[in-house]
Every structure is written in structure tokens, then in C-alpha cells.
Protein backbone atom coordinates (compact mmCIF):
# COMPACT_ATOMS: atom_id res chain seq x y z
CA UNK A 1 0.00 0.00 0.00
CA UNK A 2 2.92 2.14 1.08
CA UNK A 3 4.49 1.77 -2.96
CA UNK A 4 1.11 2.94 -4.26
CA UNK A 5 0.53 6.00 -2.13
CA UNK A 6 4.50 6.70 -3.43
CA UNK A 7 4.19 5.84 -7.17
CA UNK A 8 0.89 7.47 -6.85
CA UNK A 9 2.24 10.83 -5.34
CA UNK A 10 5.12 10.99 -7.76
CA UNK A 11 2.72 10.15 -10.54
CA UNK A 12 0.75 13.10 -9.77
CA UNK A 13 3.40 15.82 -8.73
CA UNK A 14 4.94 15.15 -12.74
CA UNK A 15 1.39 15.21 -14.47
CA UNK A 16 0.65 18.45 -12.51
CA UNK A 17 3.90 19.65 -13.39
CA UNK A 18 3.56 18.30 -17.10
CA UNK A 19 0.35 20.23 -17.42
CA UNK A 20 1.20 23.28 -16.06
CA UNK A 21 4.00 24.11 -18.67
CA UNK A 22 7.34 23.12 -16.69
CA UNK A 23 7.67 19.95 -19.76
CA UNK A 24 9.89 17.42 -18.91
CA UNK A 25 8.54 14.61 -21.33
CA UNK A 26 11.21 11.66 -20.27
CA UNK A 27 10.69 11.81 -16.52
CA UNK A 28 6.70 11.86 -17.17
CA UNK A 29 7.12 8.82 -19.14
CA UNK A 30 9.17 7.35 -16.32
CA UNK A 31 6.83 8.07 -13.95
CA UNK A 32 4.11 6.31 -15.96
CA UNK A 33 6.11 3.35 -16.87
CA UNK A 34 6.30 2.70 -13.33
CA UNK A 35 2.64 3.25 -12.66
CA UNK A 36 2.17 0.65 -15.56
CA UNK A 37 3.91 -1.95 -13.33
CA UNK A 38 1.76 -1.29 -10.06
CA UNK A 39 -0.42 -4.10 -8.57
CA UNK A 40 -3.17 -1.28 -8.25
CA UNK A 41 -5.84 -1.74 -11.81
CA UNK A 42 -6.94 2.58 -11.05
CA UNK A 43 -3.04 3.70 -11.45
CA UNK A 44 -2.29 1.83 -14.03
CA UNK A 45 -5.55 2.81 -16.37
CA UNK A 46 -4.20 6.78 -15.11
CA UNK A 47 -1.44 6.07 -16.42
CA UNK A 48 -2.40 4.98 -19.77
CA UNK A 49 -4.57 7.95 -19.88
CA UNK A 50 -1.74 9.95 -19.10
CA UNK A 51 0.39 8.51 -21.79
CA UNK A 52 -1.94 9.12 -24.22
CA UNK A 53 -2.67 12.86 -23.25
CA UNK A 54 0.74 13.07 -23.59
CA UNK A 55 0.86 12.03 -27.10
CA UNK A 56 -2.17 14.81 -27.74
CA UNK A 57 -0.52 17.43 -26.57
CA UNK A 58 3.34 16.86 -27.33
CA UNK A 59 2.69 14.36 -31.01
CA UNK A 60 6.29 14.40 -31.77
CA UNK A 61 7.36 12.76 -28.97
CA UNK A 62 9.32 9.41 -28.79
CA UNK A 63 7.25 6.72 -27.17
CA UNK A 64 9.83 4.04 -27.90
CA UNK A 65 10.93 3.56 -24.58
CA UNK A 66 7.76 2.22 -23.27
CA UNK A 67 5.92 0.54 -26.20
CA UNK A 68 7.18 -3.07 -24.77
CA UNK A 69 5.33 -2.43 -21.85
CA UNK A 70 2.47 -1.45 -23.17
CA UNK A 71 2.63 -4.48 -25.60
CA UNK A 72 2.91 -6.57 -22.80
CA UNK A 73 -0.02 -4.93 -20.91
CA UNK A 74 -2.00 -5.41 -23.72
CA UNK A 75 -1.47 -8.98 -23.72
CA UNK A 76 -1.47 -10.10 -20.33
CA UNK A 77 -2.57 -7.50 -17.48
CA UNK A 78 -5.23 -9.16 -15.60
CA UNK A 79 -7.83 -6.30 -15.98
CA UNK A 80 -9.66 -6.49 -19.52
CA UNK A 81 -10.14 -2.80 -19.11
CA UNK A 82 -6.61 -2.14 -19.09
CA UNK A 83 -5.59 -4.66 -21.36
CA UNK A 84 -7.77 -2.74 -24.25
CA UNK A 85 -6.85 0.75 -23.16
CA UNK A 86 -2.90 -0.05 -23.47
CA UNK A 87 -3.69 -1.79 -26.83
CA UNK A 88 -5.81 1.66 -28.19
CA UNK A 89 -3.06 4.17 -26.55
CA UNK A 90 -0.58 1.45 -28.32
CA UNK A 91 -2.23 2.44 -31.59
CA UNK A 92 -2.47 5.80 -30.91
CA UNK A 93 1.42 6.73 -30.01
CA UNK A 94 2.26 4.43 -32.82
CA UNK A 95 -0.14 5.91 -35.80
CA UNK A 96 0.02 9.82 -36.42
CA UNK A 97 -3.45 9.70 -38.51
CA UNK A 98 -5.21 8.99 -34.84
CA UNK A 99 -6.33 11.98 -33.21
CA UNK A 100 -8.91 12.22 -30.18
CA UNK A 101 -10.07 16.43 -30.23
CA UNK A 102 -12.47 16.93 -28.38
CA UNK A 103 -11.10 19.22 -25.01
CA UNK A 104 -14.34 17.21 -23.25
CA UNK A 105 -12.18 13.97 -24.05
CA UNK A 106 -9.01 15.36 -23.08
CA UNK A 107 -10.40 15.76 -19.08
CA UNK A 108 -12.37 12.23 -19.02
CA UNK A 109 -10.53 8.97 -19.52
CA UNK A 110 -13.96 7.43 -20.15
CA UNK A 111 -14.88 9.97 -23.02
CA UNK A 112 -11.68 10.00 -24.53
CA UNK A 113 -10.99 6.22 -24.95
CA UNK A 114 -14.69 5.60 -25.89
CA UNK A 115 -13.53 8.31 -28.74
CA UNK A 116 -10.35 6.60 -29.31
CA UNK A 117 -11.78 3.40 -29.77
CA UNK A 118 -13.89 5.08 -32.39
CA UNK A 119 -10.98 6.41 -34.18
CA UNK A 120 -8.94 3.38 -34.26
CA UNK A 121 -11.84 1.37 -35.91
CA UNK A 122 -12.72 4.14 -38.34
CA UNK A 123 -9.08 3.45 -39.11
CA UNK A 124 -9.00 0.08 -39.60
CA UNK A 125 -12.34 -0.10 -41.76
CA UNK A 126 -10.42 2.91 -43.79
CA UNK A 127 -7.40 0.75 -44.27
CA UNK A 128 -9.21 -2.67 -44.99
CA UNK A 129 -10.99 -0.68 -47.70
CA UNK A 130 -8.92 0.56 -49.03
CA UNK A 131 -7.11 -2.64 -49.63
């Protein structure tokens, strides 16, 4: 319990700080890499979240560092819910045509990977149409 109240507190101090202007992209996605590897299902689903406001509001960053973990969440976390939202913010740091817009979306994990989802298989039918 004690880790989680840490990882949780340093989690928020460098979104906060993120946020707020002071950018310091690599220790964010520290931060969240180590939230990704918490026993606790709510941090780890912030985290993703996080990650993926990240990629709205700084696109050009390099993700590389943590796409193996989020591969590996996406195949074996024991939450569904987080399995699917690392395999949609997966697909969303690794293809620039995905965009989520909406500032509603950007304040409400639930509103912005229901969106997200939406995008990704708008994508997908695009692509397999294409074809």
C-alpha cells in the first residue's frame, strides 16, 4: 500500500507539473512506466490515460521507450479494461493519422478512450478498404 501511495504521489506531482507548462517529457514517461507496473488496476488505467494525453498534446514525442510495456499490458494484465486501453493508446502513439479532439475527451478517460476506440476502428475499416 505504502508503494502505491508513493508511485501514486510521484505520478501526480509530474502530471501536474507536465500540465502546467514546466515539460519534462522523459521523466513523465518514467513516472508512468512505473505506474504501468503497479499491482493497483486505477493507477495503471491513469497512467495509460496519461500517456496518451501526452501524445495529444506533445505528437512528436518518442514513445519508444515504453511501447514493450504497453505491448505486454496489452497482452497479459489481468484487468480487460486495461488490457484494451494499453492496446488503443498502443495504436495511438504508434499511428500519427489517430487523433482524439475533443477538449471534453481530453479531461475524461472514459470519453476519450470511448472516442479513441472510435478512431482506431474508423481506421481500420479505412485501411481494410482501401485494400
Amino acid at each position: 500500500m505504502k508503494k502505491f501511495f508513493v508511485v501514486f504521489a510521484v505520478l501526480l506531482i509530474v502530471t501536474t507539473s507536465l500540465f502546467a507548462g514546466e515539460v519534462n517529457i522523459d521523466k513523465a514517461l518514467k513516472a508512468y512506466k512505473i505506474a504501468l507496473e503497479d499491482g493497483n488496476i486505477g493507477l495503471r488505467s491513469s497512467a495509460l490515460f496519461r500517456i496518451a494525453q501526452v501524445k495529444s498534446e506533445y505528437p512528436e514525442t518518442d514513445f519508444s521507450a515504453i511501447e514493450n510495456t504497453l505491448k505486454k499490458i496489452s497482452r497479459s494484465d489481468k484487468s480487460v479494461m486495461v488490457k484494451v486501453q494499453a492496446d488503443l493508446v498502443l495504436k495511438y502513439i504508434q499511428n500519427d493519422a489517430l487523433s482524439v479532439n475533443a477538449i471534453e475527451a481530453q479531461e475524461n478517460s472514459v470519453l476519450f478512450f470511448n472516442q479513441l476506440y472510435d478512431a482506431v476502428m474508423a481506421n481500420e475499416i479505412t485501411t481494410l478498404a482501401s485494400k
